[in-house]
PDB file of N, CA and C in Angstrom:
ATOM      1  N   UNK A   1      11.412  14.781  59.814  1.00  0.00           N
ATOM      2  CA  UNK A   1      10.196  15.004  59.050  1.00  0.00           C
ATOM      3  C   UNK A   1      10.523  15.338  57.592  1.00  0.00           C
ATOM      4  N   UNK A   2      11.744  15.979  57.432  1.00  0.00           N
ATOM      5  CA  UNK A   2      12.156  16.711  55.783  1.00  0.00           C
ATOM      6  C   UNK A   2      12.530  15.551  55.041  1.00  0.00           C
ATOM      7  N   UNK A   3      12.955  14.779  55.914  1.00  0.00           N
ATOM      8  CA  UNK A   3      13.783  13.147  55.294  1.00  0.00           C
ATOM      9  C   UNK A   3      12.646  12.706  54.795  1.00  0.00           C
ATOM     10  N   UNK A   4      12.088  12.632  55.798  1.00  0.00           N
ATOM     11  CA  UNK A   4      10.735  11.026  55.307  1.00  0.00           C
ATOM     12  C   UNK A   4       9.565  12.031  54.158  1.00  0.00           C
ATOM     13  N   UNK A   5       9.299  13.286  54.014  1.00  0.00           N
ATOM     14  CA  UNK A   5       8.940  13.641  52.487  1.00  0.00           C
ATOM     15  C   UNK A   5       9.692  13.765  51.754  1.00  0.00           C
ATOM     16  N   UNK A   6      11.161  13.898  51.857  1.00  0.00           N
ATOM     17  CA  UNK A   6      12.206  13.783  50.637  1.00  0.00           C
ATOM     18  C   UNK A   6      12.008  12.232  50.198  1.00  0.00           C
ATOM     19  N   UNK A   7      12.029  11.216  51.030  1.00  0.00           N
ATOM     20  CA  UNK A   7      12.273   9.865  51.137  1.00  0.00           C
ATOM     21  C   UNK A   7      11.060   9.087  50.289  1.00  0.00           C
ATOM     22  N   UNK A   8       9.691   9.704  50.537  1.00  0.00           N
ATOM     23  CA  UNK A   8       8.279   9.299  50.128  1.00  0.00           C
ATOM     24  C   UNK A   8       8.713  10.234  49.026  1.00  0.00           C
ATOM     25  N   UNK A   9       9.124  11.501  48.137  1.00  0.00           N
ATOM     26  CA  UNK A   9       9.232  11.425  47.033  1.00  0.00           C
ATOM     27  C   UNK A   9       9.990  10.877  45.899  1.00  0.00           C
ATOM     28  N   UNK A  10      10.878  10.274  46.551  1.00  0.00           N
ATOM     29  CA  UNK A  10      11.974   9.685  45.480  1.00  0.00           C
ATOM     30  C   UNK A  10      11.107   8.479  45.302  1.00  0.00           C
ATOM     31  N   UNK A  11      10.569   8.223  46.561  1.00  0.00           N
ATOM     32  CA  UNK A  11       9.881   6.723  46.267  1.00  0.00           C
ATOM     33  C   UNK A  11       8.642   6.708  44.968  1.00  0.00           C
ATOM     34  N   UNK A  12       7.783   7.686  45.152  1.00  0.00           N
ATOM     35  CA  UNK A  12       6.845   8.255  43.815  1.00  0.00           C
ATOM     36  C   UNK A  12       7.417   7.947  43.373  1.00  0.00           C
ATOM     37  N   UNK A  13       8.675   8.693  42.984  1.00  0.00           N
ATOM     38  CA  UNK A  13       9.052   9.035  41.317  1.00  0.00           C
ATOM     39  C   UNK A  13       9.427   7.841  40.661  1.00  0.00           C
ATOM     40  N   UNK A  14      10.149   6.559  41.836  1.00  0.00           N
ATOM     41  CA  UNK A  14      10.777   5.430  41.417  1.00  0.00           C
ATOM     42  C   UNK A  14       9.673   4.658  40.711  1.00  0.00           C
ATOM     43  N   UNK A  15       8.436   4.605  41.886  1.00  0.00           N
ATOM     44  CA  UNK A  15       7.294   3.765  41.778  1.00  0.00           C
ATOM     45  C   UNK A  15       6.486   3.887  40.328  1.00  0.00           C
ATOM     46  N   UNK A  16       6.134   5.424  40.480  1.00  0.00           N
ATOM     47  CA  UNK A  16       5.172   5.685  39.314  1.00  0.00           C
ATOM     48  C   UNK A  16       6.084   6.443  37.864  1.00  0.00           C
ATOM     49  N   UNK A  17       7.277   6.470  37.861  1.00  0.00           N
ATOM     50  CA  UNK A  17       7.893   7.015  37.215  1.00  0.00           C
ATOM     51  C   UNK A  17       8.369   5.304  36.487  1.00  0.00           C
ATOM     52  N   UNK A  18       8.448   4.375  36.873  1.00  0.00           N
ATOM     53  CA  UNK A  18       8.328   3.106  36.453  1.00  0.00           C
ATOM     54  C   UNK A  18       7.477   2.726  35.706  1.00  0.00           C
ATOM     55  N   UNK A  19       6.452   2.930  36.439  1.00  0.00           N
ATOM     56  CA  UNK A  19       5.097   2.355  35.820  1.00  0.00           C
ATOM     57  C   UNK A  19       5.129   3.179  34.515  1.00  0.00           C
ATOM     58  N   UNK A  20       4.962   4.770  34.349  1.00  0.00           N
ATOM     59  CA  UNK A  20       5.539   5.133  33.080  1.00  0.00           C
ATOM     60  C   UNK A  20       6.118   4.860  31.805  1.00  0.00           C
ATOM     61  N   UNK A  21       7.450   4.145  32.367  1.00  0.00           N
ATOM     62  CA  UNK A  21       8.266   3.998  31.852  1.00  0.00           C
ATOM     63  C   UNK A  21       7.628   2.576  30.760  1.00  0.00           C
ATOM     64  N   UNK A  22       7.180   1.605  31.883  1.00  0.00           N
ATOM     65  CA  UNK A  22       6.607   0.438  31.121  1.00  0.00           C
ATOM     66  C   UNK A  22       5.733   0.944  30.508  1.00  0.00           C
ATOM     67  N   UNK A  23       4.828   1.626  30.418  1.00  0.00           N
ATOM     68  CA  UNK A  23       3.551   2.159  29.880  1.00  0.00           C
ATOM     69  C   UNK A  23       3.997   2.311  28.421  1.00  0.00           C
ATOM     70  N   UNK A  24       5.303   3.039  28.502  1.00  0.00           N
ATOM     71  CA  UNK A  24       5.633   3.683  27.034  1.00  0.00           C
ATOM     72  C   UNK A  24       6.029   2.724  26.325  1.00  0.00           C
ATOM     73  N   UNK A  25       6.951   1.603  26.725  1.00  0.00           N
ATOM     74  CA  UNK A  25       6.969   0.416  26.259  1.00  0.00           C
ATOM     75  C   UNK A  25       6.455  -0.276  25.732  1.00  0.00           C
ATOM     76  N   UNK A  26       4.978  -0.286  26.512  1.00  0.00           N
ATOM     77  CA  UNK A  26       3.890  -1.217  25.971  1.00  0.00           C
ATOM     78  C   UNK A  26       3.431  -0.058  24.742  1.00  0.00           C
ATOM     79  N   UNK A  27       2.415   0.925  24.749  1.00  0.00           N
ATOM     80  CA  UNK A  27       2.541   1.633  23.794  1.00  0.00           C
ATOM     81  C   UNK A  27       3.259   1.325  22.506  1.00  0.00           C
ATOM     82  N   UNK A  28       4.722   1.866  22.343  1.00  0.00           N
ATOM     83  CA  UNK A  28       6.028   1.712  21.410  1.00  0.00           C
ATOM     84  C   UNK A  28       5.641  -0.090  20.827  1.00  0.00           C
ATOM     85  N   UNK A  29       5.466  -0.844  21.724  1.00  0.00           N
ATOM     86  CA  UNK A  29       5.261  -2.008  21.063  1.00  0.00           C
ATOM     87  C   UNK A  29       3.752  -2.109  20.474  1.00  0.00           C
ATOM     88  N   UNK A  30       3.147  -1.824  20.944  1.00  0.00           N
ATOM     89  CA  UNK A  30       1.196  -1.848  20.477  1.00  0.00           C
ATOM     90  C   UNK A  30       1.403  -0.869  18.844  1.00  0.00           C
ATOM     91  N   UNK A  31       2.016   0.121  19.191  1.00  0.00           N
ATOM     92  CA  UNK A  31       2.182   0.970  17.729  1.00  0.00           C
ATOM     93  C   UNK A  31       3.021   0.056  16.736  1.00  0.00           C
ATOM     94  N   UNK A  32       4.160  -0.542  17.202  1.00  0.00           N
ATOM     95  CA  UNK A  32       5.189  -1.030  16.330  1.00  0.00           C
ATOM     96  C   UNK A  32       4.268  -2.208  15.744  1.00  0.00           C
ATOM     97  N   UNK A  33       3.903  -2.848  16.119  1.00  0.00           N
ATOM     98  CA  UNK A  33       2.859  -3.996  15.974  1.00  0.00           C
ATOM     99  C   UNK A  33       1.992  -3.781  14.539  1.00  0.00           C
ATOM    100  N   UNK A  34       1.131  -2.571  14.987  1.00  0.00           N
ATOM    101  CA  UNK A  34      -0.250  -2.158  14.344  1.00  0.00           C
ATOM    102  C   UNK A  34       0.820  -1.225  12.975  1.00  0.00           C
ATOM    103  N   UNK A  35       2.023  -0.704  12.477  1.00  0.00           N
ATOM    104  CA  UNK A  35       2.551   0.092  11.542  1.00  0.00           C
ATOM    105  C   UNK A  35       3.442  -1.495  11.006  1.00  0.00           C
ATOM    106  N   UNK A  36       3.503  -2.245  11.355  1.00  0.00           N
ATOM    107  CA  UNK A  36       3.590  -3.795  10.807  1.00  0.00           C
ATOM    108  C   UNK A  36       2.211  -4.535  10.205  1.00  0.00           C
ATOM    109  N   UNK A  37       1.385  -4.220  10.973  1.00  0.00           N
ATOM    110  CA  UNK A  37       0.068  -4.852  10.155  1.00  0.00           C
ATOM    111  C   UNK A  37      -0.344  -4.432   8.994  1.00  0.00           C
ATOM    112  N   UNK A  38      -0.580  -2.710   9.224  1.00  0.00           N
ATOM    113  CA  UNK A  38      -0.856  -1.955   8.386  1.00  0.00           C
ATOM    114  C   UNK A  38       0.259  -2.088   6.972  1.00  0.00           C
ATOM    115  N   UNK A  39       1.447  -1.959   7.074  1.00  0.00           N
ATOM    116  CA  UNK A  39       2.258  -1.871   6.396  1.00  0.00           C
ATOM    117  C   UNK A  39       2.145  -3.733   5.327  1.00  0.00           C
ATOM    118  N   UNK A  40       1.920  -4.645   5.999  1.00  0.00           N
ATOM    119  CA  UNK A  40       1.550  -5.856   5.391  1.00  0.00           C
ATOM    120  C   UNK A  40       0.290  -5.569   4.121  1.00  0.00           C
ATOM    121  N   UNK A  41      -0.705  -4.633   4.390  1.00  0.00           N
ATOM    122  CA  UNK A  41      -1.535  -4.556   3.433  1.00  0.00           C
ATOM    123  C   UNK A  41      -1.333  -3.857   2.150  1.00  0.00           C
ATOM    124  N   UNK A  42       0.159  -3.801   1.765  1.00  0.00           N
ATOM    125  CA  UNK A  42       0.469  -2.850   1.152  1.00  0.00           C
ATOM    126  C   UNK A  42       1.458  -3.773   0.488  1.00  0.00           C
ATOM    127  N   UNK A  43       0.767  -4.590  -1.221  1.00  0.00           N
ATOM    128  CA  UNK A  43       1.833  -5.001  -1.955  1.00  0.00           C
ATOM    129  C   UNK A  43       2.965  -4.521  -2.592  1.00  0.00           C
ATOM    130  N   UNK A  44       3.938  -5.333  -2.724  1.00  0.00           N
ATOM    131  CA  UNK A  44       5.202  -5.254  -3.646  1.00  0.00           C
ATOM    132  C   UNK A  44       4.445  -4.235  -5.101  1.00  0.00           C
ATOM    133  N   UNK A  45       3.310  -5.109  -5.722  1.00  0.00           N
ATOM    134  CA  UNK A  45       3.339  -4.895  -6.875  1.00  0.00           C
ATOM    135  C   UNK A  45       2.719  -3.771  -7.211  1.00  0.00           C
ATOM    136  N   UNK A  46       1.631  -3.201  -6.050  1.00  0.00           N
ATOM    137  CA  UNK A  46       1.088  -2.165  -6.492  1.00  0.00           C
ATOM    138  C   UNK A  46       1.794  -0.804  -5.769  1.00  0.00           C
ATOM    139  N   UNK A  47       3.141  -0.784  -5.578  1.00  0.00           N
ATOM    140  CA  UNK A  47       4.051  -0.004  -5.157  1.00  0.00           C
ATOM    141  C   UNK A  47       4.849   0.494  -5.727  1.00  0.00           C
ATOM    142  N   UNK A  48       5.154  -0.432  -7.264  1.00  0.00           N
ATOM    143  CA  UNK A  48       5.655  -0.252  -7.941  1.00  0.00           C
ATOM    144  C   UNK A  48       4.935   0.502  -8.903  1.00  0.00           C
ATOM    145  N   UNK A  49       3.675   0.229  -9.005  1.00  0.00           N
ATOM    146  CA  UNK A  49       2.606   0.648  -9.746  1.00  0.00           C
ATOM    147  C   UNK A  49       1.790   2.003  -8.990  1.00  0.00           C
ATOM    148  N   UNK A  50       2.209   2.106  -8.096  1.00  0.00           N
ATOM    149  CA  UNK A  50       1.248   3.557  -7.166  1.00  0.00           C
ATOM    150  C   UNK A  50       0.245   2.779  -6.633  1.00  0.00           C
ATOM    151  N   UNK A  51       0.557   3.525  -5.091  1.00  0.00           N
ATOM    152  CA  UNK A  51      -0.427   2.863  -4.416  1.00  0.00           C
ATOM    153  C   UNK A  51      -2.237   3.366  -4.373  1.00  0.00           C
ATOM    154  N   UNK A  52      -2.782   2.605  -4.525  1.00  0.00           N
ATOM    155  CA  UNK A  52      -4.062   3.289  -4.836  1.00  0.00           C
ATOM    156  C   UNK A  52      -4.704   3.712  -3.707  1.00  0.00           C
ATOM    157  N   UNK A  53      -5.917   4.720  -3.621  1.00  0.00           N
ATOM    158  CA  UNK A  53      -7.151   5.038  -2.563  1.00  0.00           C
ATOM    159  C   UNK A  53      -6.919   3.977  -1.454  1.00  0.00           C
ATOM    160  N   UNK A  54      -7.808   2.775  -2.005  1.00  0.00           N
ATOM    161  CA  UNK A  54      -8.128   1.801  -1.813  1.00  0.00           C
ATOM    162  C   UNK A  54      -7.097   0.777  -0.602  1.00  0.00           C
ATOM    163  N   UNK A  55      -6.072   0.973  -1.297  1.00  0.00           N
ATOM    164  CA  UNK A  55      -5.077   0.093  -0.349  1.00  0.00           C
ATOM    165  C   UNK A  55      -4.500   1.394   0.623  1.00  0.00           C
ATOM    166  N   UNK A  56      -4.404   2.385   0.441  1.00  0.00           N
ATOM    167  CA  UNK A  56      -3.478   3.290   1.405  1.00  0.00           C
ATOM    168  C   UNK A  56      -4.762   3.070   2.731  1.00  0.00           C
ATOM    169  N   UNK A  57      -6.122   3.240   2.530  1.00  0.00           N
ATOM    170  CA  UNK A  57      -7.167   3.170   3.287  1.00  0.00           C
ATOM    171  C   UNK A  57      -6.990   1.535   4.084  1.00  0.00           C
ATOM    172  N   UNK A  58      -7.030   0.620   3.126  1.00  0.00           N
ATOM    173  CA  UNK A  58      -6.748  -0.654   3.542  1.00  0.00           C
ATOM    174  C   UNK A  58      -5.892  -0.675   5.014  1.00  0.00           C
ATOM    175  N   UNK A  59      -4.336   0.110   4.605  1.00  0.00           N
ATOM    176  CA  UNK A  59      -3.492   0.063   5.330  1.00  0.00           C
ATOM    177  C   UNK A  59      -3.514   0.524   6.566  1.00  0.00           C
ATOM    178  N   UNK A  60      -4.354   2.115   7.142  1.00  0.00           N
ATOM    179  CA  UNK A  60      -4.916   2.119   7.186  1.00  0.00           C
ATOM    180  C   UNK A  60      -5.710   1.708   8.501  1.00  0.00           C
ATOM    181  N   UNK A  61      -6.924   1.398   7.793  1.00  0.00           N
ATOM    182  CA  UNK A  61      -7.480   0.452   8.698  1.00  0.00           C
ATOM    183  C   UNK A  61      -7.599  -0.323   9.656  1.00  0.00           C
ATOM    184  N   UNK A  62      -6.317  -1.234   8.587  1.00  0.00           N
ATOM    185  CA  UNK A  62      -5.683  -2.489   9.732  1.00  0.00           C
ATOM    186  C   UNK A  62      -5.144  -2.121  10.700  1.00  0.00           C
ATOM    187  N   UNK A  63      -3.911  -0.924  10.697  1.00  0.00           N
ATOM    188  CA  UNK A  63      -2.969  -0.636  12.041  1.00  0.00           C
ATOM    189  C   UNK A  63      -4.420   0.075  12.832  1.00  0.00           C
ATOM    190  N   UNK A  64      -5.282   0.744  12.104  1.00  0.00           N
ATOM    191  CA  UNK A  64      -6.204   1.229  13.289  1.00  0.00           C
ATOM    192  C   UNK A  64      -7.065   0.572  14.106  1.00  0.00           C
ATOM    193  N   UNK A  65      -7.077  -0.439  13.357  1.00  0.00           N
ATOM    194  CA  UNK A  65      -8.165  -2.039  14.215  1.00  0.00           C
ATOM    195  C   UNK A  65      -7.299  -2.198  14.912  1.00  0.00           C
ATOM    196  N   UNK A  66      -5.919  -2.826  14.475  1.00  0.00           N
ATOM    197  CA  UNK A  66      -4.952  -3.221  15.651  1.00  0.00           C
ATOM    198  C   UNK A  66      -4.904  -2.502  16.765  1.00  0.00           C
ATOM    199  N   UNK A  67      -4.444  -1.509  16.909  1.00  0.00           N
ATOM    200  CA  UNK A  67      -4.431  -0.528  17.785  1.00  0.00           C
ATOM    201  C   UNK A  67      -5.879  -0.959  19.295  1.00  0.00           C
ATOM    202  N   UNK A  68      -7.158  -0.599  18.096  1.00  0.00           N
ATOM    203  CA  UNK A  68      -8.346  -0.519  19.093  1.00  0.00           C
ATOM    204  C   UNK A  68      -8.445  -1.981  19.812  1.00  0.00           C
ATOM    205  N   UNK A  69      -7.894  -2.695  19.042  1.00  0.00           N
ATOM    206  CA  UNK A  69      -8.488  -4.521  19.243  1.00  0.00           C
ATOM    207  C   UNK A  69      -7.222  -4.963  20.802  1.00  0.00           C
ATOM    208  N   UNK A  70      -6.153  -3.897  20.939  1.00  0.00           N
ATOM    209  CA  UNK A  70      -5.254  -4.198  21.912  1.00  0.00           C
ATOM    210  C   UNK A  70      -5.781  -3.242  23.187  1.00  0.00           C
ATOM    211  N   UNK A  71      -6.285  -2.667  22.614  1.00  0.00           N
ATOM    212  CA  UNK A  71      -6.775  -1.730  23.978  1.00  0.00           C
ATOM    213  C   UNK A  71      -6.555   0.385  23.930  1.00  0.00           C
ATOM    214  N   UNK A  72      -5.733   0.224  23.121  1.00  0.00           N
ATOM    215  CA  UNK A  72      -5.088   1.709  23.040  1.00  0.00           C
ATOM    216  C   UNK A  72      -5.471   1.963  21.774  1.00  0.00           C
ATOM    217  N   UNK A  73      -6.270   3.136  21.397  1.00  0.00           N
ATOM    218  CA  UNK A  73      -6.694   3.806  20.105  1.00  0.00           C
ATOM    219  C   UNK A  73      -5.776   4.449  19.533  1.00  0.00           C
ATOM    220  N   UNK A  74      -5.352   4.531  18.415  1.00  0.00           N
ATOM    221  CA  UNK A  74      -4.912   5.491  17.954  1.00  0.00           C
ATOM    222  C   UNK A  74      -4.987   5.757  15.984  1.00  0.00           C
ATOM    223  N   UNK A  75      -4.151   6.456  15.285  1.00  0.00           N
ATOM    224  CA  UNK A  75      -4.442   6.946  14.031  1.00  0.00           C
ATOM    225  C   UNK A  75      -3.088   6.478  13.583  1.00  0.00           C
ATOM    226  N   UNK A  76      -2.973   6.328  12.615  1.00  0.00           N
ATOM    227  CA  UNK A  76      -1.985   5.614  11.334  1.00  0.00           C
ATOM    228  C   UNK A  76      -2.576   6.453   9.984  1.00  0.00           C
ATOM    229  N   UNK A  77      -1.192   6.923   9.279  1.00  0.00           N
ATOM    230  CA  UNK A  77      -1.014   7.806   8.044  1.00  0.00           C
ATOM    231  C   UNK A  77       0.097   6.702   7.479  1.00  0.00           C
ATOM    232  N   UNK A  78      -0.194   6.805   5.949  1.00  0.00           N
ATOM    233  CA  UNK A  78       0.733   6.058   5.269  1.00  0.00           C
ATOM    234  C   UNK A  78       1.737   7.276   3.839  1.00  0.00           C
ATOM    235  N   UNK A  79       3.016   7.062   4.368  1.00  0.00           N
ATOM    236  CA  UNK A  79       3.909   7.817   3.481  1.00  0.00           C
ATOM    237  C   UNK A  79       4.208   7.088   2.973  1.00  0.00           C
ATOM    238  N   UNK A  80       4.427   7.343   1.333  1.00  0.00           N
ATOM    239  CA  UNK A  80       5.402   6.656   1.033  1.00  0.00           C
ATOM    240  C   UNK A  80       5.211   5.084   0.529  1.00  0.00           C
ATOM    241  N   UNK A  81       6.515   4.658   1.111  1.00  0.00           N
ATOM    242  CA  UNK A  81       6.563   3.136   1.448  1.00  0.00           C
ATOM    243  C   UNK A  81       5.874   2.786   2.772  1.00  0.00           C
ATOM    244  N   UNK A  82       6.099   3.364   3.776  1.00  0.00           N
ATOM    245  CA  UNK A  82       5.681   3.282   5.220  1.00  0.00           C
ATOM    246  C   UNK A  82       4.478   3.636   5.730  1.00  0.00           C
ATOM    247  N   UNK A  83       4.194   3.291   6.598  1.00  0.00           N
ATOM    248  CA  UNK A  83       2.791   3.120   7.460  1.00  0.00           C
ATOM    249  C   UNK A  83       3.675   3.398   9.045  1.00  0.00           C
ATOM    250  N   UNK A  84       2.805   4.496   9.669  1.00  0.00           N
ATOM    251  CA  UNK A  84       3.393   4.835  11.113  1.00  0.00           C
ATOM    252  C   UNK A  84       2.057   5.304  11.419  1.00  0.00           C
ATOM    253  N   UNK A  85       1.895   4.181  12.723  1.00  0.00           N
ATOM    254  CA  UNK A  85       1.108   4.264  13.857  1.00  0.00           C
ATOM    255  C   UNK A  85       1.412   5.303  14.869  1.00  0.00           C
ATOM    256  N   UNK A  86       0.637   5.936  15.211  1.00  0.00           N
ATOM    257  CA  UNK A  86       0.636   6.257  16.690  1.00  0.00           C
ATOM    258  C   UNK A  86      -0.445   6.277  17.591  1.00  0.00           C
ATOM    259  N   UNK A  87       0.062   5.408  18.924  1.00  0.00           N
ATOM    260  CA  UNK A  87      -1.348   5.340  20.122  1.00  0.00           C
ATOM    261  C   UNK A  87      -1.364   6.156  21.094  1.00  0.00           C
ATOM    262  N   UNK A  88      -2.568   6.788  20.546  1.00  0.00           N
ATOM    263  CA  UNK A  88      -2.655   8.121  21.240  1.00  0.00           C
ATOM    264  C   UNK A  88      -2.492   8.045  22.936  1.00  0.00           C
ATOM    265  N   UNK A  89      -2.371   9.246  23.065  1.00  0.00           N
ATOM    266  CA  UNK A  89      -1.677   9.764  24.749  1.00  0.00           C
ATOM    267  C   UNK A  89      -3.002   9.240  25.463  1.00  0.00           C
ATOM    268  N   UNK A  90      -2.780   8.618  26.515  1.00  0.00           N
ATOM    269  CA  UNK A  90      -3.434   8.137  27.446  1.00  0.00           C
ATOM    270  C   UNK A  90      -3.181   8.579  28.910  1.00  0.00           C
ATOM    271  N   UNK A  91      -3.661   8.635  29.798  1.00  0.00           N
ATOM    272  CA  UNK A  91      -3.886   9.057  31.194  1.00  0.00           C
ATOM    273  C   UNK A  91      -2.934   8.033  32.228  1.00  0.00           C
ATOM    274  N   UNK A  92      -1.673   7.771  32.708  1.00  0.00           N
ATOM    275  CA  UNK A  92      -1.620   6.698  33.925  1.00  0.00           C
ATOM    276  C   UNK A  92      -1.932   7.391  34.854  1.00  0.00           C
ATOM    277  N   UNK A  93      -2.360   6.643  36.036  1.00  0.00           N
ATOM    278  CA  UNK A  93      -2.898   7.090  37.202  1.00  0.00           C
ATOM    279  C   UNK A  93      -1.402   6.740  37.870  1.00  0.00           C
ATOM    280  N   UNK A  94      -1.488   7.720  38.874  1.00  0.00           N
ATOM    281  CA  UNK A  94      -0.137   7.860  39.778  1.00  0.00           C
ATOM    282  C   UNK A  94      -0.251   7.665  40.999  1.00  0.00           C
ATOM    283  N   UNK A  95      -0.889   6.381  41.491  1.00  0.00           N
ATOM    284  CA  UNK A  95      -1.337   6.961  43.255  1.00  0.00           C
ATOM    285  C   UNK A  95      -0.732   7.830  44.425  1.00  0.00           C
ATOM    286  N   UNK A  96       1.142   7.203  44.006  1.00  0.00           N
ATOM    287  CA  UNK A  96       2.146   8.044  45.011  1.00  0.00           C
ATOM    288  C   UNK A  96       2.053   9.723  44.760  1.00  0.00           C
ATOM    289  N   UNK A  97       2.169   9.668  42.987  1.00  0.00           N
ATOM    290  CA  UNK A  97       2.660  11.330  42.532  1.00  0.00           C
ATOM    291  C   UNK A  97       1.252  12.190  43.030  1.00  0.00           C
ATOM    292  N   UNK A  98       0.409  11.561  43.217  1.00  0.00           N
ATOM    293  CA  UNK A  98      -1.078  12.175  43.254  1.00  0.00           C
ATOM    294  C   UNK A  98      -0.874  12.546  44.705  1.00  0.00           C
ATOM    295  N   UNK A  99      -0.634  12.873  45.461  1.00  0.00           N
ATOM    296  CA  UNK A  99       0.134  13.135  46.933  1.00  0.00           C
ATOM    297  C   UNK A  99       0.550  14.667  47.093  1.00  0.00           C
ATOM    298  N   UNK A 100       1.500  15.025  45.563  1.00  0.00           N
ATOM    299  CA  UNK A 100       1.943  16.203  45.414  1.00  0.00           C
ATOM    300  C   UNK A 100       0.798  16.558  44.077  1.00  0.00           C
ATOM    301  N   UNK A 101       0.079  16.314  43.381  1.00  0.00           N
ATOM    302  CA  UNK A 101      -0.650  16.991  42.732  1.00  0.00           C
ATOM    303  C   UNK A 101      -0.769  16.409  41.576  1.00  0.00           C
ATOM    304  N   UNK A 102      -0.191  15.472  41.034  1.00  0.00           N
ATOM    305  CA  UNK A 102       0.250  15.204  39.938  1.00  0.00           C
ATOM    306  C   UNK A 102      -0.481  13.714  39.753  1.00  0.00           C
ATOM    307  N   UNK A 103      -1.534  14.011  38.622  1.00  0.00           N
ATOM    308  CA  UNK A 103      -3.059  12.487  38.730  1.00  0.00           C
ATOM    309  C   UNK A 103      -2.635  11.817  38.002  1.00  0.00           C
ATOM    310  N   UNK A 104      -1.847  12.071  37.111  1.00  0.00           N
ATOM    311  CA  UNK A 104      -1.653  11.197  35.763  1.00  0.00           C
ATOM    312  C   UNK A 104      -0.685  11.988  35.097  1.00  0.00           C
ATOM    313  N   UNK A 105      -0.236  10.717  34.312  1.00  0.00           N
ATOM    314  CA  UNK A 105       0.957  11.336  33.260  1.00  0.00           C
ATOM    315  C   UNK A 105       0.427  10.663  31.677  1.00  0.00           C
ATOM    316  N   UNK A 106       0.683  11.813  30.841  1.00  0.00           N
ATOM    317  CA  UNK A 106       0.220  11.110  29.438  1.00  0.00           C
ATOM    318  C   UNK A 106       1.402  10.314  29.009  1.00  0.00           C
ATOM    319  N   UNK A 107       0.949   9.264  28.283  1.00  0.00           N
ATOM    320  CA  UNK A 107       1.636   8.123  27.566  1.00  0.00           C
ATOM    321  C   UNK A 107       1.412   7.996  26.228  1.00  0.00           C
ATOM    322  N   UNK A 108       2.287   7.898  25.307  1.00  0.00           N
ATOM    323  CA  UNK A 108       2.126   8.003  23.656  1.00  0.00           C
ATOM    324  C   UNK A 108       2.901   7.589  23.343  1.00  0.00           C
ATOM    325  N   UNK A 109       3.035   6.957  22.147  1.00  0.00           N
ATOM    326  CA  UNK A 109       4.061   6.436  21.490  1.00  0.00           C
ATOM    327  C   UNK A 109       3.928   6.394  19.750  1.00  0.00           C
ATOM    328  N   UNK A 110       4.952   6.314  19.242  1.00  0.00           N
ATOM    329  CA  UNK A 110       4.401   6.532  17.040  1.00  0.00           C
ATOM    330  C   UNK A 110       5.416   5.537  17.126  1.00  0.00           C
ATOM    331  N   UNK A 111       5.227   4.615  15.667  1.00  0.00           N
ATOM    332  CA  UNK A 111       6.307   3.763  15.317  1.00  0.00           C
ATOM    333  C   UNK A 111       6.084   3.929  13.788  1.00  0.00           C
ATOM    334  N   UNK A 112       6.849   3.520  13.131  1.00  0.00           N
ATOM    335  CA  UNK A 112       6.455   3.026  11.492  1.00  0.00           C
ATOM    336  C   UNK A 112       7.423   1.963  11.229  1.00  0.00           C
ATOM    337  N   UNK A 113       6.545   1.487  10.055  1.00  0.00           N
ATOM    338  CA  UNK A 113       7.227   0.091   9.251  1.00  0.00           C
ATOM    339  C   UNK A 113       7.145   0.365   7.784  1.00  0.00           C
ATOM    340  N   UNK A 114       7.892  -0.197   7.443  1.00  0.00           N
ATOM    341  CA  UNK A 114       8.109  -0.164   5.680  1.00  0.00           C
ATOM    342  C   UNK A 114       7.943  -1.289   5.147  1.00  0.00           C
ATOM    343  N   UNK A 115       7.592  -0.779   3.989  1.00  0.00           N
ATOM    344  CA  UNK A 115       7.743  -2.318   2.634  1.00  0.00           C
ATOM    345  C   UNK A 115       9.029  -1.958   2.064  1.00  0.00           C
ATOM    346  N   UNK A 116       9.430  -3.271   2.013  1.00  0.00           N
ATOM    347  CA  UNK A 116      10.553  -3.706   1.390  1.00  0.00           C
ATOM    348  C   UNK A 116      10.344  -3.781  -0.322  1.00  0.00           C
ATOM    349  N   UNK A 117      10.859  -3.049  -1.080  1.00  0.00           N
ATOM    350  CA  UNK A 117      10.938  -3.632  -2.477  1.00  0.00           C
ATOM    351  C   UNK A 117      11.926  -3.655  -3.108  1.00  0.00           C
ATOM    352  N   UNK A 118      11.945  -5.205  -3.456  1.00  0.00           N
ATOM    353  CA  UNK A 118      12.827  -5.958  -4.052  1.00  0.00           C
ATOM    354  C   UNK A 118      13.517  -6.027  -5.494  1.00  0.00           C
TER     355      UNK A 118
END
């Protein structure tokens, strides 16, 4: 009997500790994506020149559409040269871990991208 709940928990952890794992993945890529978009709205020339209201908002924007338009919401701040996304923590459902108590695990991920100037 001690085996087969030791046995059914390793299996959870493999199962939904997986699913996790991809979760964050997808995330890390949905952010990396949207701090690439954002970061595109942000010229060479007016970088050199200070970036204005206008375009830091621009920037912005875009990684935050991206974000919503893939499925996962999240907020983007622009430093700098760079633009870094992050999609906010989300809920996975765990059917195995939910057994011992455990409904969900949060998932999050931040990335940023830079402009290059030449």
């Amino acid at each position: 009997m001690l085996l087969c709940v030791a046995m059914l928990a390793v299996l959870a952890l493999v199962v939904d500790g997986g699913r996790a794992l991809s979760a964050r993945q997808t995330a890390l890529g949905e952010a990396a994506q949207a701090a690439r978009v954002g970061a595109a709205q942000l010229s060479v020339a007016s970088i050199h020149a200070g970036l204005t209201t206008f375009e830091v908002a621009s920037a912005i924007a875009a990684a935050e559409q991206y974000m919503a338009a893939s499925g996962h919401p999240g907020f983007a701040t622009v430093s700098g040269t760079s633009v870094v996304a992050t999609v906010r923590t989300y809920g996975l459902t765990t059917p195995l871990l939910a057994l011992v108590g455990i409904d969900d695990i949060p998932v999050s991920a931040s990335a940023a991208a830079s402009v290059v100037v030449g």
